[in-house]
PDB file of N, CA and C in Angstrom:
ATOM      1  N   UNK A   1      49.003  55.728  41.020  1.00  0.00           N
ATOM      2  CA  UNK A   1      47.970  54.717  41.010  1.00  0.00           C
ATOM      3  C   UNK A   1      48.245  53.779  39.838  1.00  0.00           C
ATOM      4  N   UNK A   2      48.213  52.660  39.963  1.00  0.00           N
ATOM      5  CA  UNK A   2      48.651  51.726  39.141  1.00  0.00           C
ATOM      6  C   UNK A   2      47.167  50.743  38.614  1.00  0.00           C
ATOM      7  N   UNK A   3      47.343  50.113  37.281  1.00  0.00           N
ATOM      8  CA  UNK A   3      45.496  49.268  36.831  1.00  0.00           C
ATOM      9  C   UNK A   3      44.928  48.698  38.317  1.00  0.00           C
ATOM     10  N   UNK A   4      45.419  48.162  38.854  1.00  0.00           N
ATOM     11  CA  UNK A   4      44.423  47.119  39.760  1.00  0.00           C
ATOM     12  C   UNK A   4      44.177  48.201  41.069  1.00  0.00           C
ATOM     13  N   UNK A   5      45.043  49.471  41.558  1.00  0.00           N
ATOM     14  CA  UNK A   5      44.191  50.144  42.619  1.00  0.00           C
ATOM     15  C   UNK A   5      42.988  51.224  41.443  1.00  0.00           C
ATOM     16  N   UNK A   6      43.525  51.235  40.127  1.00  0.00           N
ATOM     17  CA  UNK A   6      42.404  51.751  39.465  1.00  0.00           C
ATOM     18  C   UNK A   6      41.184  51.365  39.353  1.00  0.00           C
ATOM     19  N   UNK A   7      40.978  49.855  39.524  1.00  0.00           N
ATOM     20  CA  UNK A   7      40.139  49.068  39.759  1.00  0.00           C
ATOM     21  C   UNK A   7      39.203  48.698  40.584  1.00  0.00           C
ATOM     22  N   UNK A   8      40.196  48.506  41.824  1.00  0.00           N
ATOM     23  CA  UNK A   8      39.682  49.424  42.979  1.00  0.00           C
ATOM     24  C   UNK A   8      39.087  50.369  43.311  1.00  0.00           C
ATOM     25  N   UNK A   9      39.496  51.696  42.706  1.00  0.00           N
ATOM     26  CA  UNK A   9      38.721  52.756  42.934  1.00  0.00           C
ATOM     27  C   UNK A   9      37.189  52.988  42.101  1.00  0.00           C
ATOM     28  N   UNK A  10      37.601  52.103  40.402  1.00  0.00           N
ATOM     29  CA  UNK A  10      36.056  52.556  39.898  1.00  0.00           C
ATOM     30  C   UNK A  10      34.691  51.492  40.324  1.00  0.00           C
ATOM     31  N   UNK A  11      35.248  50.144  41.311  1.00  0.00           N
ATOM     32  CA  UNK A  11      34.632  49.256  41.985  1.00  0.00           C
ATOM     33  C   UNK A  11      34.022  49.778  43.230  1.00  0.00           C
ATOM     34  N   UNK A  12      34.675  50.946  43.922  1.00  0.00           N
ATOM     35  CA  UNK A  12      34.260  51.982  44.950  1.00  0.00           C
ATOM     36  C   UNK A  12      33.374  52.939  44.926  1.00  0.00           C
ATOM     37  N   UNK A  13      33.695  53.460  43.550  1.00  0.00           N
ATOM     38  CA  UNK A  13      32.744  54.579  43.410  1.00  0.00           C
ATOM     39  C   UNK A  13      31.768  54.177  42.174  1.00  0.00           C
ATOM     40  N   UNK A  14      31.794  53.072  41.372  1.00  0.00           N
ATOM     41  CA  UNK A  14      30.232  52.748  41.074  1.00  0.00           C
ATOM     42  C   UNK A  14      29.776  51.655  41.895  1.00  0.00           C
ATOM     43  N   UNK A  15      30.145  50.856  42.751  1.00  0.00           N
ATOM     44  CA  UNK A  15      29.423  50.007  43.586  1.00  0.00           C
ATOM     45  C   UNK A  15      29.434  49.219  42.503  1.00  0.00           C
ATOM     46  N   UNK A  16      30.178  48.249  41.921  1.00  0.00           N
ATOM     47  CA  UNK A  16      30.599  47.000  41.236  1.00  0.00           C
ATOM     48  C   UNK A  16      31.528  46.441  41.349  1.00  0.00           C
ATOM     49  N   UNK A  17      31.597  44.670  41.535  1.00  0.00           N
ATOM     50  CA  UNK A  17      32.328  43.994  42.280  1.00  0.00           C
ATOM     51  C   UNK A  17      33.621  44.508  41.029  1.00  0.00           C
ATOM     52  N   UNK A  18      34.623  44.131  41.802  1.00  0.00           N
ATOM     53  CA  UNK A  18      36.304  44.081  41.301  1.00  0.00           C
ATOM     54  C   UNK A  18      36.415  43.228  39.573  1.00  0.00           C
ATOM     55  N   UNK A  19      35.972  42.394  39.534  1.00  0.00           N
ATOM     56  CA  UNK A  19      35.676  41.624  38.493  1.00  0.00           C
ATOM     57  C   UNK A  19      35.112  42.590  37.376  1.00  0.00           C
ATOM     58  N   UNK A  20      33.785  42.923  37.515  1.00  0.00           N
ATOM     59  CA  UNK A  20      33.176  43.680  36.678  1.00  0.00           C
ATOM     60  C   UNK A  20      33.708  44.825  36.071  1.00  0.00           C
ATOM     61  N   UNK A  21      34.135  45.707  37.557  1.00  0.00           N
ATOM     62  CA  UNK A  21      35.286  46.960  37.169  1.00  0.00           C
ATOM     63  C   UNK A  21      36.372  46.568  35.979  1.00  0.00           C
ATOM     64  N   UNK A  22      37.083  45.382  36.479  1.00  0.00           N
ATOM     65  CA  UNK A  22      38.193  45.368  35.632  1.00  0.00           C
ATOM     66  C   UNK A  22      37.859  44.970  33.799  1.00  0.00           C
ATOM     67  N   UNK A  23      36.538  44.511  33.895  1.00  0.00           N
ATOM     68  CA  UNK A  23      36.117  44.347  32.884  1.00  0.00           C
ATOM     69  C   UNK A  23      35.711  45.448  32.112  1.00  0.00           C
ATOM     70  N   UNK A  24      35.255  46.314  32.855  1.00  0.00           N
ATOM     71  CA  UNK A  24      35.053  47.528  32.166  1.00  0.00           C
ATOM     72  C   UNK A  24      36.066  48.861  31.831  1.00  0.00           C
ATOM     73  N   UNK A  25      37.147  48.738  32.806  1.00  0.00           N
ATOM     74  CA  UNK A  25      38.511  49.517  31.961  1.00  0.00           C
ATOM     75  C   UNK A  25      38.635  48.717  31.148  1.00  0.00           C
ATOM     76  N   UNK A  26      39.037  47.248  30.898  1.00  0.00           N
ATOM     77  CA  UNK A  26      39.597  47.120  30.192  1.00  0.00           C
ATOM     78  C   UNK A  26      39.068  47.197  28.719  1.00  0.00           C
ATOM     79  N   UNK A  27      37.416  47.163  28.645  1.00  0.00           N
ATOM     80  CA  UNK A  27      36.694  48.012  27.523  1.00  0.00           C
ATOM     81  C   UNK A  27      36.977  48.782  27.158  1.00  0.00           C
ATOM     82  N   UNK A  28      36.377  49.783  27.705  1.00  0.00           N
ATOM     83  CA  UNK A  28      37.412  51.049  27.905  1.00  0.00           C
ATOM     84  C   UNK A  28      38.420  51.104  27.194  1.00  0.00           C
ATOM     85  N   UNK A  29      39.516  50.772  27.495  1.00  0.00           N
ATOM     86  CA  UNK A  29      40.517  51.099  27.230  1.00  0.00           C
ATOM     87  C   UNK A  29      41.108  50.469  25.665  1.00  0.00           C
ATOM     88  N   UNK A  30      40.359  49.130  25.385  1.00  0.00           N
ATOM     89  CA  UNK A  30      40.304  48.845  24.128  1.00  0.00           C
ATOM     90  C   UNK A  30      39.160  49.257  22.783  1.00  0.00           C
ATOM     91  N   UNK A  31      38.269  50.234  23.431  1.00  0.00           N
ATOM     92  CA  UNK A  31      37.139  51.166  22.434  1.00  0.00           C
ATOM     93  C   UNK A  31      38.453  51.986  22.278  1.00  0.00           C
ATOM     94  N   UNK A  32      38.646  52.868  23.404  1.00  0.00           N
ATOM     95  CA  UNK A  32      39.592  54.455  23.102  1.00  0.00           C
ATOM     96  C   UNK A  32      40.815  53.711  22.043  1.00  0.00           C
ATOM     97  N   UNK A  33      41.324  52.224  21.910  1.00  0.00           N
ATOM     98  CA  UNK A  33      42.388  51.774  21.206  1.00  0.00           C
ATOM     99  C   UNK A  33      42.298  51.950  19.626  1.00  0.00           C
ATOM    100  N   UNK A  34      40.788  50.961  19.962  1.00  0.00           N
ATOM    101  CA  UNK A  34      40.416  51.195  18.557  1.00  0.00           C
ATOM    102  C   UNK A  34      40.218  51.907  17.810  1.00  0.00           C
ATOM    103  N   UNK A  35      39.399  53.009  18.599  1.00  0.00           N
ATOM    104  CA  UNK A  35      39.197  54.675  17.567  1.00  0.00           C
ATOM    105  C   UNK A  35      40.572  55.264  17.362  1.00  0.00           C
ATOM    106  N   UNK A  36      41.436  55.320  17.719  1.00  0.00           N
ATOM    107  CA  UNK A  36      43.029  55.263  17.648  1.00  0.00           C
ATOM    108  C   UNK A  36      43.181  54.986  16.487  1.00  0.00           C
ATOM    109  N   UNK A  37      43.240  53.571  16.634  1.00  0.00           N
ATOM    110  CA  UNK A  37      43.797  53.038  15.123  1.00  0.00           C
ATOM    111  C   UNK A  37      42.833  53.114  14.063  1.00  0.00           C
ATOM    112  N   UNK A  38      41.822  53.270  14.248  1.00  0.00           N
ATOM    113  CA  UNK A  38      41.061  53.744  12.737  1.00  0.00           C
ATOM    114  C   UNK A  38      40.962  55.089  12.289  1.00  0.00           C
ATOM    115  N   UNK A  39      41.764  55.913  13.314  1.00  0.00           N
ATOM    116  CA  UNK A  39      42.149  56.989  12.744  1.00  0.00           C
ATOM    117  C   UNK A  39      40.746  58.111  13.414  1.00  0.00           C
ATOM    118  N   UNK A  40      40.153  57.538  14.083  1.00  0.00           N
ATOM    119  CA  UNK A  40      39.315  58.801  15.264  1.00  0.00           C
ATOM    120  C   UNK A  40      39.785  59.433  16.365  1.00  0.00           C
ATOM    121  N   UNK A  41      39.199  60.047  16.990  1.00  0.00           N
ATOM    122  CA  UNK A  41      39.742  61.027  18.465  1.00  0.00           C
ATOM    123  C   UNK A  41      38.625  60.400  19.160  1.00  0.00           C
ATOM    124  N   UNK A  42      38.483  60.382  20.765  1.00  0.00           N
ATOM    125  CA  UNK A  42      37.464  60.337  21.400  1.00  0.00           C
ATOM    126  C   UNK A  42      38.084  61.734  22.408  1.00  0.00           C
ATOM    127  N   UNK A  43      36.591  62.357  22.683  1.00  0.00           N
ATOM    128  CA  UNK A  43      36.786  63.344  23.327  1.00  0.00           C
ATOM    129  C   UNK A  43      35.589  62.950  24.184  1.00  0.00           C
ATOM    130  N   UNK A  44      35.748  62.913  25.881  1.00  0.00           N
ATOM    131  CA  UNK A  44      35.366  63.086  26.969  1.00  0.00           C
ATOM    132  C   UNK A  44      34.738  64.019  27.408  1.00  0.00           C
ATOM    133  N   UNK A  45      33.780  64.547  27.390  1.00  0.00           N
ATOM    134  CA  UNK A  45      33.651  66.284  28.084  1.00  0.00           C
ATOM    135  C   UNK A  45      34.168  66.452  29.029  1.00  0.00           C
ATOM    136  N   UNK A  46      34.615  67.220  29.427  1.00  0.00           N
ATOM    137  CA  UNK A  46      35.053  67.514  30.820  1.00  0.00           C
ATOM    138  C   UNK A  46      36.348  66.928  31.203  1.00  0.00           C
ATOM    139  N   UNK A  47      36.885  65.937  30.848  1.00  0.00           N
ATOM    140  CA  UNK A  47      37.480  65.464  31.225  1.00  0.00           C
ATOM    141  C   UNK A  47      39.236  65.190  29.982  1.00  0.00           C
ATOM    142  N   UNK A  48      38.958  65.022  28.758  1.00  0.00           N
ATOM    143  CA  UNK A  48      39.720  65.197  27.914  1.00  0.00           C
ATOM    144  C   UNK A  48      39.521  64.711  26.765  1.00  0.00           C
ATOM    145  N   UNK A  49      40.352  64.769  25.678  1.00  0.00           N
ATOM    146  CA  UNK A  49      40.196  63.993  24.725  1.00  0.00           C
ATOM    147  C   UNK A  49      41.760  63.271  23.727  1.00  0.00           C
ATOM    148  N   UNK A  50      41.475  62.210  23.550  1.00  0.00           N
ATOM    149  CA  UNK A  50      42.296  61.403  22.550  1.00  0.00           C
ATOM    150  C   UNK A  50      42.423  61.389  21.300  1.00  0.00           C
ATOM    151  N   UNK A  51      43.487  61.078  20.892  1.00  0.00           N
ATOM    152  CA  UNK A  51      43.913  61.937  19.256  1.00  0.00           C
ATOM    153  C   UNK A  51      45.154  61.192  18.695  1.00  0.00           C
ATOM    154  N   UNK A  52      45.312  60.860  17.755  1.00  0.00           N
ATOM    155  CA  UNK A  52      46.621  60.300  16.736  1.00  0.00           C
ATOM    156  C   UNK A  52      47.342  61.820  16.514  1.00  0.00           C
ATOM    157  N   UNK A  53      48.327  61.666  16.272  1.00  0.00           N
ATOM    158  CA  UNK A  53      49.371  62.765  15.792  1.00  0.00           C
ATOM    159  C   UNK A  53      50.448  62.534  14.827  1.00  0.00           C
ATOM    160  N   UNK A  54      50.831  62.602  13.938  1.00  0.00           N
ATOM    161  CA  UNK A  54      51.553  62.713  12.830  1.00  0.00           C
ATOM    162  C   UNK A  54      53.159  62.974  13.196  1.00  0.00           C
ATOM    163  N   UNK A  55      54.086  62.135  13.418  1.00  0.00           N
ATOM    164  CA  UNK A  55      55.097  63.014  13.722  1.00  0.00           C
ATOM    165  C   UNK A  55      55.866  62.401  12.244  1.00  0.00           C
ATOM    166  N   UNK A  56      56.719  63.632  11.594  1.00  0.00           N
ATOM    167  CA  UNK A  56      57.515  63.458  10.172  1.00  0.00           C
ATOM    168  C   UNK A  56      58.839  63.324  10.814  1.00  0.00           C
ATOM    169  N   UNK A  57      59.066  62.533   9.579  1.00  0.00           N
ATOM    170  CA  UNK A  57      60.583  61.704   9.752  1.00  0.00           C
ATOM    171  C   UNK A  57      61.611  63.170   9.600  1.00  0.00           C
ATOM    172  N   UNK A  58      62.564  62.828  10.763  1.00  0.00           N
ATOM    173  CA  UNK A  58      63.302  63.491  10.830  1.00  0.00           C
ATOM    174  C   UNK A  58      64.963  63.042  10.740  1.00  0.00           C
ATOM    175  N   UNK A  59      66.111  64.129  10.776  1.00  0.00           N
ATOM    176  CA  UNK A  59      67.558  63.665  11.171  1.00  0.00           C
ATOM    177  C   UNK A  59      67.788  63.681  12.830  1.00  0.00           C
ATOM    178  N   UNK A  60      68.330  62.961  12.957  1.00  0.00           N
ATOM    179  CA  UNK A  60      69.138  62.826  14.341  1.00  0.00           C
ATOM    180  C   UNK A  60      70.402  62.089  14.684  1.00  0.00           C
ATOM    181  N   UNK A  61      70.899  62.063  15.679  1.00  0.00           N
ATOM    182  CA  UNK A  61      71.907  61.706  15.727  1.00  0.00           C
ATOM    183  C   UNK A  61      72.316  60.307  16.579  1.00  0.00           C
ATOM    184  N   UNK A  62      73.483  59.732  16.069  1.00  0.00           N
ATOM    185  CA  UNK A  62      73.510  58.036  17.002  1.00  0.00           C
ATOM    186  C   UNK A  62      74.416  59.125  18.071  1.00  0.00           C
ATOM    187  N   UNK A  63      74.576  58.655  19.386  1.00  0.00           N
ATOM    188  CA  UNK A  63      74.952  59.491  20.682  1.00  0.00           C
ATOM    189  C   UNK A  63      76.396  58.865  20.643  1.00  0.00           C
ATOM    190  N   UNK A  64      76.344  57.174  20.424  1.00  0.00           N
ATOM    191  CA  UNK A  64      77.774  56.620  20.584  1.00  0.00           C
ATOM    192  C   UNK A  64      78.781  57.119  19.652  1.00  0.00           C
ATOM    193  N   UNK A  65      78.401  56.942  18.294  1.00  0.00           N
ATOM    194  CA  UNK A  65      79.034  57.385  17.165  1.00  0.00           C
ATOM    195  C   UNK A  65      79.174  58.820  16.745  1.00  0.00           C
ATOM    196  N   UNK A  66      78.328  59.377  16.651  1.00  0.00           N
ATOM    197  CA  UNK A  66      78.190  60.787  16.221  1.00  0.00           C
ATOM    198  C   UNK A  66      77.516  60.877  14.639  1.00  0.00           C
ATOM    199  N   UNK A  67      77.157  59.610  13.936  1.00  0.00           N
ATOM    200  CA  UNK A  67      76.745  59.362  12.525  1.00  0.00           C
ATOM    201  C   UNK A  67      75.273  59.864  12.594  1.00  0.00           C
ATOM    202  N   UNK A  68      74.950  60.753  11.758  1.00  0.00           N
ATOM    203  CA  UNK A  68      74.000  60.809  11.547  1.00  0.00           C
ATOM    204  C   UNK A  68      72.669  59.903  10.983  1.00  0.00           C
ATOM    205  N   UNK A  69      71.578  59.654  11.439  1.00  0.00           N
ATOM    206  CA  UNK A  69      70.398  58.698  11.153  1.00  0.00           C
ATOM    207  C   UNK A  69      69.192  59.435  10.928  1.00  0.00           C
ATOM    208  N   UNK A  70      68.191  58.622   9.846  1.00  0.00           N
ATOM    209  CA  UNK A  70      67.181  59.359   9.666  1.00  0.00           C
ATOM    210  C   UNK A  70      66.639  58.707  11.030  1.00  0.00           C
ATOM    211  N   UNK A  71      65.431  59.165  11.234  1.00  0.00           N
ATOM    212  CA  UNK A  71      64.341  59.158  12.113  1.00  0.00           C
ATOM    213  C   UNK A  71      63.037  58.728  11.858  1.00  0.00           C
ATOM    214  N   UNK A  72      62.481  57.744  11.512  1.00  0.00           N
ATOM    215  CA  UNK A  72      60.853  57.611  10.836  1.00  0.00           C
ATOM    216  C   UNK A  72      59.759  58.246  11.175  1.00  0.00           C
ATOM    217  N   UNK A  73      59.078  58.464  10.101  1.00  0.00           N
ATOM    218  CA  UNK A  73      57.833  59.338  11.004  1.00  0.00           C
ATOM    219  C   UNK A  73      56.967  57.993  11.545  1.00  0.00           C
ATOM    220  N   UNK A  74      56.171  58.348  12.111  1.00  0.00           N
ATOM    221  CA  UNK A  74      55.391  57.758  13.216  1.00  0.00           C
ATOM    222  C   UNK A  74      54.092  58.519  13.545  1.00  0.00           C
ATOM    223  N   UNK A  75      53.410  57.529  13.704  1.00  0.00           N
ATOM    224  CA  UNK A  75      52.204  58.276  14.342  1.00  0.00           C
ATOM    225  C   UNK A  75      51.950  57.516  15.662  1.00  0.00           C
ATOM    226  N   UNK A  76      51.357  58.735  16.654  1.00  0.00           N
ATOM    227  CA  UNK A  76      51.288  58.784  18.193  1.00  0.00           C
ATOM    228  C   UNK A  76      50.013  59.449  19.123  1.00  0.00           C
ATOM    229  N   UNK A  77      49.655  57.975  19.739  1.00  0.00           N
ATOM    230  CA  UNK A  77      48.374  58.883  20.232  1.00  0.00           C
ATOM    231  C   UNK A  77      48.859  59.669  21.561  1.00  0.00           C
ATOM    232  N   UNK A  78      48.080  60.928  22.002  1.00  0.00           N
ATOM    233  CA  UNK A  78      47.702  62.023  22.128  1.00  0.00           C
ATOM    234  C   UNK A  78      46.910  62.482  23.112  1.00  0.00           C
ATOM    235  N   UNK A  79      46.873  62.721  24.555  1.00  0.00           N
ATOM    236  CA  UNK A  79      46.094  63.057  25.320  1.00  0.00           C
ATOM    237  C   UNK A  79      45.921  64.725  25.790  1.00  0.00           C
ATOM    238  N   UNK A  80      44.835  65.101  25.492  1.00  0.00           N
ATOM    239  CA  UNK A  80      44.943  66.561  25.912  1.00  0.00           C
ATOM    240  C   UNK A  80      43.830  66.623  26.818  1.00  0.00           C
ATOM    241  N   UNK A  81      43.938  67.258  27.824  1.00  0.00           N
ATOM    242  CA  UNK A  81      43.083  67.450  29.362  1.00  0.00           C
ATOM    243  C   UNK A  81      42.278  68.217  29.173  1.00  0.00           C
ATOM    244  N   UNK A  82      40.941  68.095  29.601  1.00  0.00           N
ATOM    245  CA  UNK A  82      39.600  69.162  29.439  1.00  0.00           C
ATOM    246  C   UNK A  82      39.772  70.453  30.290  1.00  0.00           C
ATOM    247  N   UNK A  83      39.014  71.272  30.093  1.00  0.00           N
ATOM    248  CA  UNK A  83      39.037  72.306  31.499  1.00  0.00           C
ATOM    249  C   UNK A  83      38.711  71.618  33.059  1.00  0.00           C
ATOM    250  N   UNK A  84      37.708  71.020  32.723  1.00  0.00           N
ATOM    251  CA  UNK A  84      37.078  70.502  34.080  1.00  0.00           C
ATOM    252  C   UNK A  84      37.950  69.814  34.838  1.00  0.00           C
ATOM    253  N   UNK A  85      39.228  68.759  34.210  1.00  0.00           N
ATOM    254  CA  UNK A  85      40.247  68.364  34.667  1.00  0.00           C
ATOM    255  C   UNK A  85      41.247  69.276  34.973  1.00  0.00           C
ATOM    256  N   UNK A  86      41.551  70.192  34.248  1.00  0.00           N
ATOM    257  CA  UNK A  86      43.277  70.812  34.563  1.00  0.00           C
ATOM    258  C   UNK A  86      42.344  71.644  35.979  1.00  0.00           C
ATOM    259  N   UNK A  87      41.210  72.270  36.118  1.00  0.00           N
ATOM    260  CA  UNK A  87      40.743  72.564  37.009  1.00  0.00           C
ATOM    261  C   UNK A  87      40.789  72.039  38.554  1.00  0.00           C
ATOM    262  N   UNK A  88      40.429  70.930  38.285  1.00  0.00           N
ATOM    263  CA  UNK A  88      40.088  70.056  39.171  1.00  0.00           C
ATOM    264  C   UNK A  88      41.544  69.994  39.644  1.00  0.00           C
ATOM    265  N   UNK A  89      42.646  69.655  38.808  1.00  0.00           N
ATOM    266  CA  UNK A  89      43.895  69.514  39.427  1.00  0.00           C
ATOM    267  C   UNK A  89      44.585  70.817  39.716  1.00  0.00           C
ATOM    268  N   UNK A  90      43.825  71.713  39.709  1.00  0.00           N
ATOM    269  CA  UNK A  90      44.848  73.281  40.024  1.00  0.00           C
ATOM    270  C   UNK A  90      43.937  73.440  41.150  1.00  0.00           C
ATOM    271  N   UNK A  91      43.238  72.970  41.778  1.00  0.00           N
ATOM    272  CA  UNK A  91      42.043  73.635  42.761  1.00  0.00           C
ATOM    273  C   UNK A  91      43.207  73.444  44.074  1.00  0.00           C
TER     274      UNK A  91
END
């Protein structure tokens, strides 16, 4: 499923025109951004929750060369699935 049949579908199942829907993922999707970058989680009941993660700089390797390179740490948001979801998808 790709944004615009997503759109579709939450225009289906709350009974709001296409317009409105898309207005509201795309809320959505820029609240969950923001708590991101200010360094919050949002957690969903049921459904999951969002999270930053810490990854530390590491060694690795260039594939062409064989020279070794550091790696930067980085931080990365994070989706982990509720019960009610991994449920829902094992049923």
């Amino acid at each position: 499923m790709n944004k615009s049949e997503l759109i579709t579908a939450i225009a289906e199942h709350a009974n709001l025109t296409k317009a409105d829907a898309g207005r509201s993922l795309e809320g959505i999707i820029k609240s969950i951004e923001a708590a991101l970058v200010a360094g919050d989680s949002v957690a969903l009941v049921g459904f999951g929750s969002f999270e930053v993660k810490e990854r530390a700089e590491r060694k690795g390797r260039n594939p062409q060369t064989g020279e070794e390179i550091t790696i930067a740490a980085a931080r990365l948001p994070s989706f982990k699935a509720g019960k009610s979801l991994k449920d829902a998808v094992n049923a």
